[in-house]
PDB file of N, CA and C in Angstrom:
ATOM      1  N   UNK A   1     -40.628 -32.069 -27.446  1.00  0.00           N
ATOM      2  CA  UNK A   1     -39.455 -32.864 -27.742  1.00  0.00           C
ATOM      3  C   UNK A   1     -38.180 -32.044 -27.753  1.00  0.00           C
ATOM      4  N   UNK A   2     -38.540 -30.477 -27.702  1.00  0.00           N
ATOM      5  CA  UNK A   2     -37.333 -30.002 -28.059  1.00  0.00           C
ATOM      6  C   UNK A   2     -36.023 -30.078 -26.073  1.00  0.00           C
ATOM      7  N   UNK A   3     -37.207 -30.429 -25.675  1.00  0.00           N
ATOM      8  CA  UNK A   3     -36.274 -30.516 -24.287  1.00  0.00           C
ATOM      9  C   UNK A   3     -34.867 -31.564 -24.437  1.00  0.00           C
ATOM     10  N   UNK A   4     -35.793 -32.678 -24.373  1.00  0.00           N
ATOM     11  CA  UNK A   4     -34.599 -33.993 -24.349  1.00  0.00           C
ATOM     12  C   UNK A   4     -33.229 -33.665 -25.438  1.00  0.00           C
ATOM     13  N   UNK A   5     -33.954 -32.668 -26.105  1.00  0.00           N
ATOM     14  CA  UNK A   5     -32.976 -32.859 -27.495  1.00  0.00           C
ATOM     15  C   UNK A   5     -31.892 -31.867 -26.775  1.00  0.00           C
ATOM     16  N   UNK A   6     -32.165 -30.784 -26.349  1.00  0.00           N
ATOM     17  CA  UNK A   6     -31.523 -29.741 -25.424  1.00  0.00           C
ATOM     18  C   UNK A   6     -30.393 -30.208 -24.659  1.00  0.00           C
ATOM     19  N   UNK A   7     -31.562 -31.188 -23.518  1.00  0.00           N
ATOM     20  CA  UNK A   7     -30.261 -32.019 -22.927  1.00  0.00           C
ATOM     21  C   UNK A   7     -29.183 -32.677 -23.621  1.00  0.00           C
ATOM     22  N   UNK A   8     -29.415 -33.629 -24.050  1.00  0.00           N
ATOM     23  CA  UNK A   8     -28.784 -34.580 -24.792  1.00  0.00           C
ATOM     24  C   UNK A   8     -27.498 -33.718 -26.033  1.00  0.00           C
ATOM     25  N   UNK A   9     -27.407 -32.519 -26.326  1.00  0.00           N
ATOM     26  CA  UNK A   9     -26.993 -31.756 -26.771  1.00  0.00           C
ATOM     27  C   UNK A   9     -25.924 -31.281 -26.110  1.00  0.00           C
ATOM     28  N   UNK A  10     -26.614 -30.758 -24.514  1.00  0.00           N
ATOM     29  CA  UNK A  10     -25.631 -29.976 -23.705  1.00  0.00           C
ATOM     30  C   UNK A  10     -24.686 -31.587 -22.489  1.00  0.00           C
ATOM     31  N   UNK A  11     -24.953 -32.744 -22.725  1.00  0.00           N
ATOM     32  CA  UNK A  11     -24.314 -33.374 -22.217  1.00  0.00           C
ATOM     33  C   UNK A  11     -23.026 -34.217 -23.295  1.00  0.00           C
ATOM     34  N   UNK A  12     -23.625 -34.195 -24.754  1.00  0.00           N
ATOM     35  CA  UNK A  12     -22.483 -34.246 -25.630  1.00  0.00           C
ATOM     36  C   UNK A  12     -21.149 -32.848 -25.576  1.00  0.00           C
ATOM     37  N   UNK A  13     -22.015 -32.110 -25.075  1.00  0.00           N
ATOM     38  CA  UNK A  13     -20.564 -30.365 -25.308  1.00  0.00           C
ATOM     39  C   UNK A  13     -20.102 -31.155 -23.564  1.00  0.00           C
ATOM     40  N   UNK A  14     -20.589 -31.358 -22.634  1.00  0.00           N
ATOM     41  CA  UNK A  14     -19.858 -31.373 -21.435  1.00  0.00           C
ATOM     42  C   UNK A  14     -18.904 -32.327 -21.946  1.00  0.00           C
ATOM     43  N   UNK A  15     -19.563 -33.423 -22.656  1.00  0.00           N
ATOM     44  CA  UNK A  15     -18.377 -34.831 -22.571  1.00  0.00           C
ATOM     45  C   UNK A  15     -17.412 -34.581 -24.024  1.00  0.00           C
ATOM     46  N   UNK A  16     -17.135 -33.288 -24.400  1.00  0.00           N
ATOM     47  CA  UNK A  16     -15.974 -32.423 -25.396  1.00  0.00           C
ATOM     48  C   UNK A  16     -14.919 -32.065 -23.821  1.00  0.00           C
ATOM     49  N   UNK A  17     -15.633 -31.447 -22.869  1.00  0.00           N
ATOM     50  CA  UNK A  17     -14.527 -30.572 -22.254  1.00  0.00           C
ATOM     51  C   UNK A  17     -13.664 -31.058 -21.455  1.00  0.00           C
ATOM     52  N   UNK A  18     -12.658 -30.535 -21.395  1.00  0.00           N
ATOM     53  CA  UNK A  18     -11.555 -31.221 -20.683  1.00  0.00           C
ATOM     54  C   UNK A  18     -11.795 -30.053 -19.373  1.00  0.00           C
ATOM     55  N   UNK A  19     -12.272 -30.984 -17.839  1.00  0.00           N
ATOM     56  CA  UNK A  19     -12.132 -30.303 -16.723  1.00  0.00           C
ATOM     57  C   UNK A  19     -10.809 -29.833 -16.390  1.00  0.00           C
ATOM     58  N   UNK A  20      -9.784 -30.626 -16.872  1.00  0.00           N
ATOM     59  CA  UNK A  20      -8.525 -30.674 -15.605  1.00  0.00           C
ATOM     60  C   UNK A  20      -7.929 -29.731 -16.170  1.00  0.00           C
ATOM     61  N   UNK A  21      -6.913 -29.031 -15.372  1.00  0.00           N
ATOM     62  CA  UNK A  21      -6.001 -28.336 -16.037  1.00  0.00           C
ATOM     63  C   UNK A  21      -4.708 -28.566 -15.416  1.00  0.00           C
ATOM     64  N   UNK A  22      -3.604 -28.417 -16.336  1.00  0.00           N
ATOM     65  CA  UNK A  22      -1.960 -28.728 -15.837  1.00  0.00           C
ATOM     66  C   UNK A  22      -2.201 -27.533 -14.561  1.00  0.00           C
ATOM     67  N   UNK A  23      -1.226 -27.616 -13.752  1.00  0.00           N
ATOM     68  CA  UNK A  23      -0.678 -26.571 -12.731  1.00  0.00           C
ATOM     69  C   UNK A  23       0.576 -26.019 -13.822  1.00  0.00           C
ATOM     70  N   UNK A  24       1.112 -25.022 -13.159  1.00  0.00           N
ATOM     71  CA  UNK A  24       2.958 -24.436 -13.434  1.00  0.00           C
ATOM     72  C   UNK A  24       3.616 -25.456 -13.675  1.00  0.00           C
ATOM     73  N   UNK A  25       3.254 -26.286 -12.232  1.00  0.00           N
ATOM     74  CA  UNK A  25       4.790 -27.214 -11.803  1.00  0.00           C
ATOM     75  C   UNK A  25       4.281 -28.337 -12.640  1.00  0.00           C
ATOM     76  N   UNK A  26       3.066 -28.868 -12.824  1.00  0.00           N
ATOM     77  CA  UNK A  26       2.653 -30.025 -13.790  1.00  0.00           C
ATOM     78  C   UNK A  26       2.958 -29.792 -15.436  1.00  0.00           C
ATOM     79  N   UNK A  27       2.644 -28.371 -15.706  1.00  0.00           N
ATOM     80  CA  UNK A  27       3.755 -28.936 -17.153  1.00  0.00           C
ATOM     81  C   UNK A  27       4.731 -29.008 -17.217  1.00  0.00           C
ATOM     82  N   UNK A  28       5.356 -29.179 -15.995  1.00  0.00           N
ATOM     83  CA  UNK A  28       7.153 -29.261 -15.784  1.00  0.00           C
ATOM     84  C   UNK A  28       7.375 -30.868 -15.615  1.00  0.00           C
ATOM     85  N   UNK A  29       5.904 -31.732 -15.233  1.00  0.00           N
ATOM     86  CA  UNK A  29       6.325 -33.184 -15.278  1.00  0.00           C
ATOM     87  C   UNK A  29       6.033 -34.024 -16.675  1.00  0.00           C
ATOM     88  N   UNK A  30       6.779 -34.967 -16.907  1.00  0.00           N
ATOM     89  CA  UNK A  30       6.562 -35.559 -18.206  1.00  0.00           C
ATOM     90  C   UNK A  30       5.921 -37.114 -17.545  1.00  0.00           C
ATOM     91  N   UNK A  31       5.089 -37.380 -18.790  1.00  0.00           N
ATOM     92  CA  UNK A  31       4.770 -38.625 -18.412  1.00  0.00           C
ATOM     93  C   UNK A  31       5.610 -40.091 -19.321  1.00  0.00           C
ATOM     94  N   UNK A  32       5.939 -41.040 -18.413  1.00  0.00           N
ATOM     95  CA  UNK A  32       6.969 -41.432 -19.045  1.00  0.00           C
ATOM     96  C   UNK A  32       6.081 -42.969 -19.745  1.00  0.00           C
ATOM     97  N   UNK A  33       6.204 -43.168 -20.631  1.00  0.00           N
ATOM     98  CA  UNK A  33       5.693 -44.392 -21.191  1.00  0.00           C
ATOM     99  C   UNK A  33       6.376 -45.597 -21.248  1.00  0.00           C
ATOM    100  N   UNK A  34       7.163 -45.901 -20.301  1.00  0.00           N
ATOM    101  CA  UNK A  34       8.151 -47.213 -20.067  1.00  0.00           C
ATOM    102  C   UNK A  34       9.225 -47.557 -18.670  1.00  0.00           C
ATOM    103  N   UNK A  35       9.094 -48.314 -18.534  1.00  0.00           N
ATOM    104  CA  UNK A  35      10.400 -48.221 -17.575  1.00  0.00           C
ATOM    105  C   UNK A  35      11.835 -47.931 -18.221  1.00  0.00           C
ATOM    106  N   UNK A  36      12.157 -47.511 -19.154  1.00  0.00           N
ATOM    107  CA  UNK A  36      13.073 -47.528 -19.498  1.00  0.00           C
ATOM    108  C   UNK A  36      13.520 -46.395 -19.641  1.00  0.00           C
ATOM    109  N   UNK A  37      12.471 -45.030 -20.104  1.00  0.00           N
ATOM    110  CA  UNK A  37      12.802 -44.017 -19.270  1.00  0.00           C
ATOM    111  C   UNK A  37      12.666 -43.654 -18.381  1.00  0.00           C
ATOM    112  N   UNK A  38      12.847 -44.237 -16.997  1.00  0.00           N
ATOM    113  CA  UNK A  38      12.693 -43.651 -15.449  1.00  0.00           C
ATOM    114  C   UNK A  38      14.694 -44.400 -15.070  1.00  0.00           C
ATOM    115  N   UNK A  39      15.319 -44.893 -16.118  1.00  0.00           N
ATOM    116  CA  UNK A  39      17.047 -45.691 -15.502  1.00  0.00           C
ATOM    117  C   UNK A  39      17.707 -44.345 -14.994  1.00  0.00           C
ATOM    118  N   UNK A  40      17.817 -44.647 -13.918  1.00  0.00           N
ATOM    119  CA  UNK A  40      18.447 -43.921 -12.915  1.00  0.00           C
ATOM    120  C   UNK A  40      17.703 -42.643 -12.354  1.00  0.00           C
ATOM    121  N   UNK A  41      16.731 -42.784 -12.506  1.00  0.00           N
ATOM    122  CA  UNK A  41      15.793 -41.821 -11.419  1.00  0.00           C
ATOM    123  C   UNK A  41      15.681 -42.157 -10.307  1.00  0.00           C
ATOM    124  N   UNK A  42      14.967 -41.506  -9.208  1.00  0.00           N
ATOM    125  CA  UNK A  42      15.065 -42.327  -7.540  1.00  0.00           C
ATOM    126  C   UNK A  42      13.081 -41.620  -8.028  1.00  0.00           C
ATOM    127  N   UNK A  43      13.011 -42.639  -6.974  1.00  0.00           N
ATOM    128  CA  UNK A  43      11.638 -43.055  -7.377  1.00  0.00           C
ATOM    129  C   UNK A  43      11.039 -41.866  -5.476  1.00  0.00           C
ATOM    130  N   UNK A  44      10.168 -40.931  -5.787  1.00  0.00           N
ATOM    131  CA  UNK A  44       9.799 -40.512  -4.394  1.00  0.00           C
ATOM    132  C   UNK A  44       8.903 -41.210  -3.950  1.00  0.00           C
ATOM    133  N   UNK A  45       7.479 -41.885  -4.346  1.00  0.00           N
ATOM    134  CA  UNK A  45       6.635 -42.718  -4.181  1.00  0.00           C
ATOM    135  C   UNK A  45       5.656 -42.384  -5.425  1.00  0.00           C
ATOM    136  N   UNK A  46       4.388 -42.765  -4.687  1.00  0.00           N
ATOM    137  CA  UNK A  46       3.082 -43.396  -5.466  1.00  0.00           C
ATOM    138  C   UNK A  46       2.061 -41.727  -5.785  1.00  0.00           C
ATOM    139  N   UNK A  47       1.206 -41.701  -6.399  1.00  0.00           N
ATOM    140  CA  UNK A  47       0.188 -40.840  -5.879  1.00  0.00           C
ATOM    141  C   UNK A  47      -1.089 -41.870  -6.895  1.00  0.00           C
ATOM    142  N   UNK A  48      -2.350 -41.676  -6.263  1.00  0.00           N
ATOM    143  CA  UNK A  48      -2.973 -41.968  -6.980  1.00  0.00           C
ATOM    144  C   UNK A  48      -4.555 -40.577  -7.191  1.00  0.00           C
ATOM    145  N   UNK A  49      -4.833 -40.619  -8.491  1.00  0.00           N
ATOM    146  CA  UNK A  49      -5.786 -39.810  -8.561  1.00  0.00           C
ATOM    147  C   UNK A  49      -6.947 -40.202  -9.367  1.00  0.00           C
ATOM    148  N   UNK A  50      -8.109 -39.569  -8.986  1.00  0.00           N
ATOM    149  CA  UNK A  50      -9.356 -39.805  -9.973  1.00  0.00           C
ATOM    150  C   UNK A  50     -10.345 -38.727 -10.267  1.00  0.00           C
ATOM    151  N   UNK A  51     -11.146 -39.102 -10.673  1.00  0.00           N
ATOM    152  CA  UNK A  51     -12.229 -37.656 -11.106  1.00  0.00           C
ATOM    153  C   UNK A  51     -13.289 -38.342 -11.857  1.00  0.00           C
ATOM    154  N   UNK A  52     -14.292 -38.032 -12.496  1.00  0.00           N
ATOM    155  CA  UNK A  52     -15.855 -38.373 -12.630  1.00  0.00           C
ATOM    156  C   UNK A  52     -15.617 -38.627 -14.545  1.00  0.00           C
ATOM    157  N   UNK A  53     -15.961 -40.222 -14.144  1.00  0.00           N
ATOM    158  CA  UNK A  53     -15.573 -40.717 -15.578  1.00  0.00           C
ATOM    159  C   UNK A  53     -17.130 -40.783 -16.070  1.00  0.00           C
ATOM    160  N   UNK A  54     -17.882 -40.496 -15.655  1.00  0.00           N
ATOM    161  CA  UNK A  54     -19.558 -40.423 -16.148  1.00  0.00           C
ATOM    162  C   UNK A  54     -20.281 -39.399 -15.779  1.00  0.00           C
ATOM    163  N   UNK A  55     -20.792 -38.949 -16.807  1.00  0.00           N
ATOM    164  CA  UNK A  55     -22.084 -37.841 -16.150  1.00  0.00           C
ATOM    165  C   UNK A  55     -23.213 -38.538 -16.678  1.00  0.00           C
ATOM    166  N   UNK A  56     -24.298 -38.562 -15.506  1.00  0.00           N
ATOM    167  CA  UNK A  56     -25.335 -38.903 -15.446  1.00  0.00           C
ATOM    168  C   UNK A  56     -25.700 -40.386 -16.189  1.00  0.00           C
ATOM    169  N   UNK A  57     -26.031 -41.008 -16.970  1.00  0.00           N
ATOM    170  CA  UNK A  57     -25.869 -42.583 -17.748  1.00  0.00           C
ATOM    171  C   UNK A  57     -24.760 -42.967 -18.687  1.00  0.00           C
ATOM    172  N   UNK A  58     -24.145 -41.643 -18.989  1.00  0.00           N
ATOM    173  CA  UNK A  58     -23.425 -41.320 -19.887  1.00  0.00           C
ATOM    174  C   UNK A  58     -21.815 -41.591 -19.476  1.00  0.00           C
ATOM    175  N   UNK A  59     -21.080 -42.721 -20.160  1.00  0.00           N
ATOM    176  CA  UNK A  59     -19.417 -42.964 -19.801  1.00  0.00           C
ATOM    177  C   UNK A  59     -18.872 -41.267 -20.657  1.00  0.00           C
ATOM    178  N   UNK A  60     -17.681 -41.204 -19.957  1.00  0.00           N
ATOM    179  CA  UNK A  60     -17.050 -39.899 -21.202  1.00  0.00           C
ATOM    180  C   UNK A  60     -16.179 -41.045 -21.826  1.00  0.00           C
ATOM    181  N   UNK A  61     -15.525 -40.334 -22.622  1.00  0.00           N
ATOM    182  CA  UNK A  61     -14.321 -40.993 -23.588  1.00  0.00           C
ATOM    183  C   UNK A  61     -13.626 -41.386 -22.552  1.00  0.00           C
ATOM    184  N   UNK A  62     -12.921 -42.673 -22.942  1.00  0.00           N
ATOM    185  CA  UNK A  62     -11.992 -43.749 -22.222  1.00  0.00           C
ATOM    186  C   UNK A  62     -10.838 -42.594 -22.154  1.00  0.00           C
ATOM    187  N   UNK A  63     -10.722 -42.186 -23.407  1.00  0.00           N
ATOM    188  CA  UNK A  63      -8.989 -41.248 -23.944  1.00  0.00           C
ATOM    189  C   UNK A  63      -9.123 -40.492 -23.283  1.00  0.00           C
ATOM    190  N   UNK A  64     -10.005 -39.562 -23.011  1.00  0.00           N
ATOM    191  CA  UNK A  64     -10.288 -38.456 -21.851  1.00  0.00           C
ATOM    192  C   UNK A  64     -10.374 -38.462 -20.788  1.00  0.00           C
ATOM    193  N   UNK A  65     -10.415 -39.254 -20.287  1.00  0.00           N
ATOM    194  CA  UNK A  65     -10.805 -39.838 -18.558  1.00  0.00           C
ATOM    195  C   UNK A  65      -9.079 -40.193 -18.214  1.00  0.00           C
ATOM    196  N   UNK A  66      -8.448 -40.902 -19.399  1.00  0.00           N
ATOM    197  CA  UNK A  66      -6.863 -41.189 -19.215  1.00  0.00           C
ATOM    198  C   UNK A  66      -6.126 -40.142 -19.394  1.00  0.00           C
ATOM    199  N   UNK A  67      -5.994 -38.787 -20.153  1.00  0.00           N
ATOM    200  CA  UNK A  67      -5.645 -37.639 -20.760  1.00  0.00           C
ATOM    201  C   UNK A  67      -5.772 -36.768 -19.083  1.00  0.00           C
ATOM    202  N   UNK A  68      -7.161 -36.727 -18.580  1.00  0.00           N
ATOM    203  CA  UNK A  68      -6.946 -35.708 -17.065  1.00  0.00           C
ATOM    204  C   UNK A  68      -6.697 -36.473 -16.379  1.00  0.00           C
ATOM    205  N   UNK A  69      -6.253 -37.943 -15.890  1.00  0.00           N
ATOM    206  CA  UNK A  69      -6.088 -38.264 -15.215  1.00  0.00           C
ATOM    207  C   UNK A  69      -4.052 -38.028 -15.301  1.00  0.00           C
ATOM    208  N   UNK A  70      -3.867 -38.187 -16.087  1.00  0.00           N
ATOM    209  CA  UNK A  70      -2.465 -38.029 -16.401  1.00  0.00           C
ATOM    210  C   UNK A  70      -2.275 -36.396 -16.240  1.00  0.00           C
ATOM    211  N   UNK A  71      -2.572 -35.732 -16.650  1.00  0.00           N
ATOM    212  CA  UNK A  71      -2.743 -34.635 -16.163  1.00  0.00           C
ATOM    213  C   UNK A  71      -2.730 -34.231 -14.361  1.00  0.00           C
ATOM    214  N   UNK A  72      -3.680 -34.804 -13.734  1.00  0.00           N
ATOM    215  CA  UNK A  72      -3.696 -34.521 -12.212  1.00  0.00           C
ATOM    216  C   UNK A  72      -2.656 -35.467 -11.585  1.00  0.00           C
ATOM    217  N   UNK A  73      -2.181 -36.201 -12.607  1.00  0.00           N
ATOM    218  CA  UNK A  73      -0.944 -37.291 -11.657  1.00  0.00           C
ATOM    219  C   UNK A  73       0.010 -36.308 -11.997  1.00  0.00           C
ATOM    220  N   UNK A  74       0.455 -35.895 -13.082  1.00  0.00           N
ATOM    221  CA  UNK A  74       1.386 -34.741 -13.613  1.00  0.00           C
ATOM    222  C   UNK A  74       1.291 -33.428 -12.454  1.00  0.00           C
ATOM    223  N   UNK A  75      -0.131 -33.108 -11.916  1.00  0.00           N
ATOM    224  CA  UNK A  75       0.096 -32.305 -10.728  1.00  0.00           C
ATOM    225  C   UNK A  75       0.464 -32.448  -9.528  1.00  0.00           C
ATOM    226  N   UNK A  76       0.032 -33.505  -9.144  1.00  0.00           N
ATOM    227  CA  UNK A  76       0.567 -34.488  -7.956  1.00  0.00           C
ATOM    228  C   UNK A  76       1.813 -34.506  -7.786  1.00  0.00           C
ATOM    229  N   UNK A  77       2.555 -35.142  -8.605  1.00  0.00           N
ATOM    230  CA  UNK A  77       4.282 -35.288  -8.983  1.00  0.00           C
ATOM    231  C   UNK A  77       4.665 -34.344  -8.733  1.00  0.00           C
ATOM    232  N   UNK A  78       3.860 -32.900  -9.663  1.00  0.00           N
ATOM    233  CA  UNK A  78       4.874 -32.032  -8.938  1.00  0.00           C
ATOM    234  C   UNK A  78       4.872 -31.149  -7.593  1.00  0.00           C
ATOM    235  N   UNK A  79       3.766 -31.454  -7.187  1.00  0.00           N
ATOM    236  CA  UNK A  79       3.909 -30.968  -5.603  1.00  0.00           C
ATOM    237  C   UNK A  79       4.244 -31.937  -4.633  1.00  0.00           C
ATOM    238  N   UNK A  80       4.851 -33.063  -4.993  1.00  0.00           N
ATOM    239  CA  UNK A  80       5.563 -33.703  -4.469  1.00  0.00           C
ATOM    240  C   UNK A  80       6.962 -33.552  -4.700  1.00  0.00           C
ATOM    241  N   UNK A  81       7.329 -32.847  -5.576  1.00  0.00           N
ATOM    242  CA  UNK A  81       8.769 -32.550  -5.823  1.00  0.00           C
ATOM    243  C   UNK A  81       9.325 -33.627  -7.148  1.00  0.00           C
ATOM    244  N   UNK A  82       7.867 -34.045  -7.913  1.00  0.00           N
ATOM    245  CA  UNK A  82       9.286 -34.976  -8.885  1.00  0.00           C
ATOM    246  C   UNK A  82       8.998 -34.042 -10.332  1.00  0.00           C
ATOM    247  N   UNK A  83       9.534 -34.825 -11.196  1.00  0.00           N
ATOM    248  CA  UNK A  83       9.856 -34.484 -12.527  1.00  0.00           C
ATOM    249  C   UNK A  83       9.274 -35.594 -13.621  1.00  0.00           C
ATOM    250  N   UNK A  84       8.622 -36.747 -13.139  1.00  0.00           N
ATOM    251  CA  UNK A  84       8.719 -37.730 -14.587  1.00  0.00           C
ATOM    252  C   UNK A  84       7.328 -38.554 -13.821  1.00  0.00           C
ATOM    253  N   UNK A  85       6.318 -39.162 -14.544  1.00  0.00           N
ATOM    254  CA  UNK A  85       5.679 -40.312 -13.405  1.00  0.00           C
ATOM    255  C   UNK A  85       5.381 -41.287 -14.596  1.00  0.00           C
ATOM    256  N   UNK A  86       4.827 -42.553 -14.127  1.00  0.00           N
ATOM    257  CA  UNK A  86       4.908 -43.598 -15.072  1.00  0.00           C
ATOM    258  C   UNK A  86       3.726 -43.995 -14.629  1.00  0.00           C
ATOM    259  N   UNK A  87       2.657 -44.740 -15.154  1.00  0.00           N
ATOM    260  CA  UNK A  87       1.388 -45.323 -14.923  1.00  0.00           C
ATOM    261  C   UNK A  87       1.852 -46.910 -14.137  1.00  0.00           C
ATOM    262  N   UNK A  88       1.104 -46.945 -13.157  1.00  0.00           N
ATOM    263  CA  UNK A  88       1.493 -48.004 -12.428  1.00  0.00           C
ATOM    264  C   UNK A  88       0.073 -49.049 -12.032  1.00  0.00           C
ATOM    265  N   UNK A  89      -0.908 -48.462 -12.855  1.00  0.00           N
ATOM    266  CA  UNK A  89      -2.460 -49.070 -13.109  1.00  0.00           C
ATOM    267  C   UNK A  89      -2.918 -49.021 -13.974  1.00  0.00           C
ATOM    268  N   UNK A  90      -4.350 -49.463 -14.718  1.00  0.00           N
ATOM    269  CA  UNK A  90      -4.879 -49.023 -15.669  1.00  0.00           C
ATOM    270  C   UNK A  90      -5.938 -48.342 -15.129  1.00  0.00           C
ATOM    271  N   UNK A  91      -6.647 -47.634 -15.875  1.00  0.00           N
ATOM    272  CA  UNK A  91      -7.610 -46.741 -15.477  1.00  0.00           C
ATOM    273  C   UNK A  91      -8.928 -47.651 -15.140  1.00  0.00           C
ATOM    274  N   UNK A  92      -8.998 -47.561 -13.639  1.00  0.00           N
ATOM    275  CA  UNK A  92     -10.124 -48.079 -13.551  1.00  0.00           C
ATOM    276  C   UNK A  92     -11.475 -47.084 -12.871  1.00  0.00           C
ATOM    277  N   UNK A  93     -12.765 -47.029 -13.048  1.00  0.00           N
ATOM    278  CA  UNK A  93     -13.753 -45.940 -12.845  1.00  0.00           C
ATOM    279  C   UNK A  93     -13.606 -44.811 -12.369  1.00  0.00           C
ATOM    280  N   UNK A  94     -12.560 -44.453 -13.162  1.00  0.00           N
ATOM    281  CA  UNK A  94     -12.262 -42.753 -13.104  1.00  0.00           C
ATOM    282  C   UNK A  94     -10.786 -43.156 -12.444  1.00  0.00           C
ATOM    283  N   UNK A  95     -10.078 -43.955 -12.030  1.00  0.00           N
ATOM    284  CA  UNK A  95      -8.682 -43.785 -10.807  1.00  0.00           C
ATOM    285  C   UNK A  95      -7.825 -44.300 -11.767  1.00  0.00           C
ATOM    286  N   UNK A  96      -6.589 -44.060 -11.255  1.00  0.00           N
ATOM    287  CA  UNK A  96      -4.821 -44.169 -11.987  1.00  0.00           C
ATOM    288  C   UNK A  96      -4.377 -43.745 -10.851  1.00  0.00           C
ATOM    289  N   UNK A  97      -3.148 -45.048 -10.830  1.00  0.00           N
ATOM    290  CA  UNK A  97      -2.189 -45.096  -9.971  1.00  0.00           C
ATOM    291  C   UNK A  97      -0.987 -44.366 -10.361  1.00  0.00           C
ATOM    292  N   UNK A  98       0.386 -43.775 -10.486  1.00  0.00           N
ATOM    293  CA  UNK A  98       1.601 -43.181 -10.766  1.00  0.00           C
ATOM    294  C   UNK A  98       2.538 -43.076  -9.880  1.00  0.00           C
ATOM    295  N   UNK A  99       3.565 -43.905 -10.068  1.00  0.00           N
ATOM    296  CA  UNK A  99       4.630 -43.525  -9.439  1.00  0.00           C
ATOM    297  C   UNK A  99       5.327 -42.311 -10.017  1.00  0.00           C
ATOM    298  N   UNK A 100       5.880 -41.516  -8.989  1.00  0.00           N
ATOM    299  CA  UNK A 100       6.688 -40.275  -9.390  1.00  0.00           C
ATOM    300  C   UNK A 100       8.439 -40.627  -8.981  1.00  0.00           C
ATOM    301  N   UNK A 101       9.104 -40.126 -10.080  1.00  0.00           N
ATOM    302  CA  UNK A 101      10.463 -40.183  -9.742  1.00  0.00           C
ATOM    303  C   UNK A 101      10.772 -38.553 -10.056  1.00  0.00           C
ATOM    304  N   UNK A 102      12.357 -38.540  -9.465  1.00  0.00           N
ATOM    305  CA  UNK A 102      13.174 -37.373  -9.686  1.00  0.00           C
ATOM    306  C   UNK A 102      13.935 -38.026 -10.710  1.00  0.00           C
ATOM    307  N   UNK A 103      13.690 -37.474 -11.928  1.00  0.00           N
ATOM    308  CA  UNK A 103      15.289 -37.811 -12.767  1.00  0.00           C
ATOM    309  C   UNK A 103      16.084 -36.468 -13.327  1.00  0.00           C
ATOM    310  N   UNK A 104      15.919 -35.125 -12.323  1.00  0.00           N
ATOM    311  CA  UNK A 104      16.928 -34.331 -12.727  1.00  0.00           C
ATOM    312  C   UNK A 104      16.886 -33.748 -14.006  1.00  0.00           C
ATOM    313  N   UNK A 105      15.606 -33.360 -14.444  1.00  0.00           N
ATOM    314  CA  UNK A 105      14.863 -33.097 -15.882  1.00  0.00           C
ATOM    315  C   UNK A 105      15.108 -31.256 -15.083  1.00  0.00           C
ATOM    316  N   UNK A 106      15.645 -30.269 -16.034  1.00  0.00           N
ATOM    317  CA  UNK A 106      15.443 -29.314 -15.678  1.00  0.00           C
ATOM    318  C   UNK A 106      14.051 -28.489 -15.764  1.00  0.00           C
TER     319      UNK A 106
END
């Protein structure tokens, strides 16, 4: 019995870790929680990103799956050249949509 227990152990520590990591230029983007901070930004376009919202039978945390996904849109943005992105989906099996704007954020 001590196997399953092993597993089941080492797939609770995987679904603790956070895979993603900011880039340079991604902690330079903010994520904006409204349209109301993007007034007077120019919008460059869309990106959309995803990554593995389950290991093996197992969902990870909803908050975590939204946390790197905001994160890799935050990287996206900025190798696209913006500064700010706003959620433009909800998280669906691992994907998020983001528009990126420039609003001149140093």
């Amino acid at each position: 019995m001590k196997f399953p227990a092993t597993v089941l152990l080492g797939i609770l520590l995987l679904g603790g870790c956070t895979w993603v990591k900011p880039t340079p230029g991604g902690h330079q983007v903010r994520l904006a929680s409204g349209p109301t901070e993007i007034v007077g930004c120019l919008k460059i376009g869309n990106t959309t990103v995803s990554l593995v919202d389950k290991v093996g039978y197992f969902k990870r945390s909803r908050q975590k799956v939204e946390a790197e996904l905001s994160i890799l849109g935050r990287n996206s943005a900025a190798e696209m050249g913006g500064d700010t992105i706003l959620p433009i989906s909800e998280v669906y099996e691992g994907e998020r949509s983001f528009a990126v704007y420039s609003c001149g954020r140093p």
